[in-house]
C-alpha atoms as a PDB file:
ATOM      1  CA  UNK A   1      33.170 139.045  83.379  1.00  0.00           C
ATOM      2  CA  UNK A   2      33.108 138.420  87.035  1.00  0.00           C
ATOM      3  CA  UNK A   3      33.263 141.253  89.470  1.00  0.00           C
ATOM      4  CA  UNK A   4      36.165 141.390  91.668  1.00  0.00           C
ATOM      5  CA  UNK A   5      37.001 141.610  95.083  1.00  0.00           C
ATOM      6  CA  UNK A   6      39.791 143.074  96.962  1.00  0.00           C
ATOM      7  CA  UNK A   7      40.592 140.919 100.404  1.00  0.00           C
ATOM      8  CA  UNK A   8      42.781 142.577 102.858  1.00  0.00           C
ATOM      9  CA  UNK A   9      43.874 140.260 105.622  1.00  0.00           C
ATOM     10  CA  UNK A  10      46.951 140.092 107.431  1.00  0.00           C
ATOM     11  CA  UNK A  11      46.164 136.594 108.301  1.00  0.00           C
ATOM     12  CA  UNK A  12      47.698 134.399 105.481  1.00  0.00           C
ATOM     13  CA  UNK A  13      45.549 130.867 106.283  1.00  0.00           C
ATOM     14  CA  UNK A  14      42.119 133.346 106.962  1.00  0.00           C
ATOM     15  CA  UNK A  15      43.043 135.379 103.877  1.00  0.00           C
ATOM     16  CA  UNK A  16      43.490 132.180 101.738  1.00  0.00           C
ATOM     17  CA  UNK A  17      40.408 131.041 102.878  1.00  0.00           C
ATOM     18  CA  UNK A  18      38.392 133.773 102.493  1.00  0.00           C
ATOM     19  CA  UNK A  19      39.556 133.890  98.601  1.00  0.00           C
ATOM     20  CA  UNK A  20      38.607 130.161  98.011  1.00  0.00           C
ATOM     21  CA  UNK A  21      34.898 130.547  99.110  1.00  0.00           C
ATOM     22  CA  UNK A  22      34.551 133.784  97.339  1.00  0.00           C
ATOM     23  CA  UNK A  23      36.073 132.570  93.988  1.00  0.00           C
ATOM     24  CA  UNK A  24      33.594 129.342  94.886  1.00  0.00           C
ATOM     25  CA  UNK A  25      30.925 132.048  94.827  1.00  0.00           C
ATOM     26  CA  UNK A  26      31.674 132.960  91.430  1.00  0.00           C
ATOM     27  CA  UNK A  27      34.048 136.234  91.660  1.00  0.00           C
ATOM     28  CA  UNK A  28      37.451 137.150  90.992  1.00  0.00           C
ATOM     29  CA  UNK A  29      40.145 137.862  94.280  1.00  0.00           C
ATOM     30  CA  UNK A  30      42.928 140.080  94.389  1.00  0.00           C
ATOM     31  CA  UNK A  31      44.674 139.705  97.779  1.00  0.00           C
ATOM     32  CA  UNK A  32      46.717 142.480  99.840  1.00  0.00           C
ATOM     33  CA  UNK A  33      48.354 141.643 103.295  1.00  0.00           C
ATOM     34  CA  UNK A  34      48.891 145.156 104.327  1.00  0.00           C
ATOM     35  CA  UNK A  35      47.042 148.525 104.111  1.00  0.00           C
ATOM     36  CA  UNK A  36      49.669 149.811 101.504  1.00  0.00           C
ATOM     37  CA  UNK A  37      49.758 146.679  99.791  1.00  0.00           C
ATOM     38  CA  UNK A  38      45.776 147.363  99.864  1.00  0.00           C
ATOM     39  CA  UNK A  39      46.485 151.094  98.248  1.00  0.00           C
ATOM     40  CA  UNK A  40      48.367 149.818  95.672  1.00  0.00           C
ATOM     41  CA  UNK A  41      45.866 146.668  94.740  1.00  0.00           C
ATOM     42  CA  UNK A  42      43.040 149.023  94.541  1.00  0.00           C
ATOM     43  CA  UNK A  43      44.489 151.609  92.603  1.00  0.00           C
ATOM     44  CA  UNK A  44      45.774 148.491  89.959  1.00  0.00           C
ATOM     45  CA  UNK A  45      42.967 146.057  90.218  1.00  0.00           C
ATOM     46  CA  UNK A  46      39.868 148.705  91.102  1.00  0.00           C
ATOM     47  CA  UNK A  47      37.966 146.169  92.231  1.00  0.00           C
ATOM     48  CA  UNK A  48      33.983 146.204  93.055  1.00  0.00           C
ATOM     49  CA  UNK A  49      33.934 145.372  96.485  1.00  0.00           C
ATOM     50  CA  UNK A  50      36.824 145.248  99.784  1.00  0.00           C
ATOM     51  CA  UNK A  51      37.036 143.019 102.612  1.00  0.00           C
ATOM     52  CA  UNK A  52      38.816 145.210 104.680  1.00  0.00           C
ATOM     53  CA  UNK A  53      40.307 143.899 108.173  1.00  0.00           C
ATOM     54  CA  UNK A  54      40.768 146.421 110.712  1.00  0.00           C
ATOM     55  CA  UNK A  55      44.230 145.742 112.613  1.00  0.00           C
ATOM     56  CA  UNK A  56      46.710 145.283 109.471  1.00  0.00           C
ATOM     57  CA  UNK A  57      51.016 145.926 109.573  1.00  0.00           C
ATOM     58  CA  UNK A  58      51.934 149.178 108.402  1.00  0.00           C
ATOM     59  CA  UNK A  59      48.468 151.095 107.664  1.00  0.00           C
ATOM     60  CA  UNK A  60      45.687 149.927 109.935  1.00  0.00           C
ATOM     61  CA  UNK A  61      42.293 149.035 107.967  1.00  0.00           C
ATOM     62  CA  UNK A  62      40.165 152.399 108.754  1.00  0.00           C
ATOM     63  CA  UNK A  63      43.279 154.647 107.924  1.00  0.00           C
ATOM     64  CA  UNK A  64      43.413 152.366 104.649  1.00  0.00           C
ATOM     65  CA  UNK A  65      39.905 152.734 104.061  1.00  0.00           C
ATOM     66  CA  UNK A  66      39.817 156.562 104.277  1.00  0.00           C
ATOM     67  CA  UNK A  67      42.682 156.738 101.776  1.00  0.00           C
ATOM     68  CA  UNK A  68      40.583 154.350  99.618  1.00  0.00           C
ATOM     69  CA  UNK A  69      37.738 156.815  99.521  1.00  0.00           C
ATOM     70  CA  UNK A  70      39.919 159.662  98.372  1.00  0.00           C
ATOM     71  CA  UNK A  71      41.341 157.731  95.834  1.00  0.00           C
ATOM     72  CA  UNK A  72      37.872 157.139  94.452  1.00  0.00           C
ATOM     73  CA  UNK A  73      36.301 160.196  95.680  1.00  0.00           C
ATOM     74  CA  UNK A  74      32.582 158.626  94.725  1.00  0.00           C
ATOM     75  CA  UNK A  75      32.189 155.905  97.540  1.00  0.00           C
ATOM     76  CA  UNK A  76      30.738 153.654  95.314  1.00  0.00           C
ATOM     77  CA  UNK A  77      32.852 150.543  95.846  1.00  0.00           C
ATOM     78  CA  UNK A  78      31.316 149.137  98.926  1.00  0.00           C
ATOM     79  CA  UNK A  79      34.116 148.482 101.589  1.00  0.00           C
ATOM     80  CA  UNK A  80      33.112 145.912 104.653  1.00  0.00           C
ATOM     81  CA  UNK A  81      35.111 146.237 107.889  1.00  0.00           C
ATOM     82  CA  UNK A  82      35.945 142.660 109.307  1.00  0.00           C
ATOM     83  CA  UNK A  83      36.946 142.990 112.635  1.00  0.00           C
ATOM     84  CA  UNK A  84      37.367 140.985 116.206  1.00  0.00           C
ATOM     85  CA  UNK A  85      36.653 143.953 117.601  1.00  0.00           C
ATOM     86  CA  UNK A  86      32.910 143.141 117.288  1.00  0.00           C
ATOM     87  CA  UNK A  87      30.168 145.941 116.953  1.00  0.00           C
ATOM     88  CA  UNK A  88      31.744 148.358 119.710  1.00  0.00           C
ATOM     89  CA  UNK A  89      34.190 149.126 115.968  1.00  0.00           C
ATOM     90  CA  UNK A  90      30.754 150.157 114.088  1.00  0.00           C
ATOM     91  CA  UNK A  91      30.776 154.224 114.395  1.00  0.00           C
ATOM     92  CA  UNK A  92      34.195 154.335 113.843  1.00  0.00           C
ATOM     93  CA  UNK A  93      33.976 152.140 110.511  1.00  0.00           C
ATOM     94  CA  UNK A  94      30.704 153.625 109.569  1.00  0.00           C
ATOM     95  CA  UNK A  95      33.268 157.318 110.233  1.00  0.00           C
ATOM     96  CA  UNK A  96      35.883 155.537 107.944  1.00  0.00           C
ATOM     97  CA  UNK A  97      33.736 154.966 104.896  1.00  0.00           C
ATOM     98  CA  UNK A  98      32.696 151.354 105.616  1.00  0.00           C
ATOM     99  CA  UNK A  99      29.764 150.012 104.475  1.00  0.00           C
ATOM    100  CA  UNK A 100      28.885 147.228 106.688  1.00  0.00           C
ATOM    101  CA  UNK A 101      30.703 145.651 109.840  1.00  0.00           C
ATOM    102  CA  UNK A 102      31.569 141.992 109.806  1.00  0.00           C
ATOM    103  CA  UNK A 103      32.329 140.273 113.096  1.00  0.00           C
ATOM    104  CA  UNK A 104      34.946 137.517 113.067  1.00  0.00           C
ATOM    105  CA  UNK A 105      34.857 134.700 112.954  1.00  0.00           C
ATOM    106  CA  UNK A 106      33.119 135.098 110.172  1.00  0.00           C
ATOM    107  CA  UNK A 107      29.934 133.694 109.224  1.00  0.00           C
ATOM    108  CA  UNK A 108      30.265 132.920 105.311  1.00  0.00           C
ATOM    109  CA  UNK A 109      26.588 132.772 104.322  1.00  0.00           C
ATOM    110  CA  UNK A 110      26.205 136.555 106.491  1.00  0.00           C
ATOM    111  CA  UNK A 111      28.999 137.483 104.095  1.00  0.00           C
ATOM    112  CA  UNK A 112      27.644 135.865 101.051  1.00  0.00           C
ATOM    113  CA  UNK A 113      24.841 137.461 101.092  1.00  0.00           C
ATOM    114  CA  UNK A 114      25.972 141.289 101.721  1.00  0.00           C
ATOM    115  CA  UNK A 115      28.455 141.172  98.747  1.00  0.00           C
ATOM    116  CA  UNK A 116      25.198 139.720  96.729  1.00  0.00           C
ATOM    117  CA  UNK A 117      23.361 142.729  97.781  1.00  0.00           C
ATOM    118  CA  UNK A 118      26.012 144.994  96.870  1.00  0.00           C
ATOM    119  CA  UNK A 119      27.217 143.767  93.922  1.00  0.00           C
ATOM    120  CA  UNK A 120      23.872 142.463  92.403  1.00  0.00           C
ATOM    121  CA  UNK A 121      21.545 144.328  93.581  1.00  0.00           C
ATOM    122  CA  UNK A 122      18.023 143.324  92.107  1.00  0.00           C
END
């Protein structure tokens, strides 16, 4: 079975392409468009790994993210921050419970290969 991942984007056309070159890489997407939207898919779906984007409707992404980790209380499932906001965002995702910081626009094979290393690590 193929080892899901939760996508929270705002965006509609970056969400939608975000889940067709994950699925390409082999896993399965569950998509959220807002940080409660995100609460609910993660308590439903617990998936392996989040894409998290920082400015969402509603619940912004780090205020989503902390709620994530007291839902799970381990920190296992690793959550990456994609932001605009660039690298000046990295204490205060790193403060969140984010694993890694992803700048957009995104660079796919960056991405590809962090949610390899998470998910199967050798």
């Amino acid at each position: 079975m193929s080892k899901k991942i939760l996508i929270v984007e705002d965006n509609e056309d970056a969400r939608s392409f975000m889940k067709l070159l994950i699925e390409k890489y082999g896993y399965q997407v569950v998509e959220a468009a807002d940080g409660i939207e995100a609460l609910e898919k993660f308590r439903r779906q617990q998936p392996d790994l989040v894409l998290m984007d920082v400015s969402l409707p509603l619940v912004d992404g780090l205020t989503t993210t902390k709620a994530i980790r007291e839902i799970e209380g381990s920190g296992e499932v690793p959550i990456f921050v994609v932001t605009a906001f660039g690298k000046s965002f990295h204490a205060q995702a790193i403060e969140a419970g984010c694993n890694e910081l992803i700048s957009k626009p995104v660079d796919f094979d960056v991405l590809r290969s962090l949610i390899e290393k998470y998910l199967n690590p050798e």
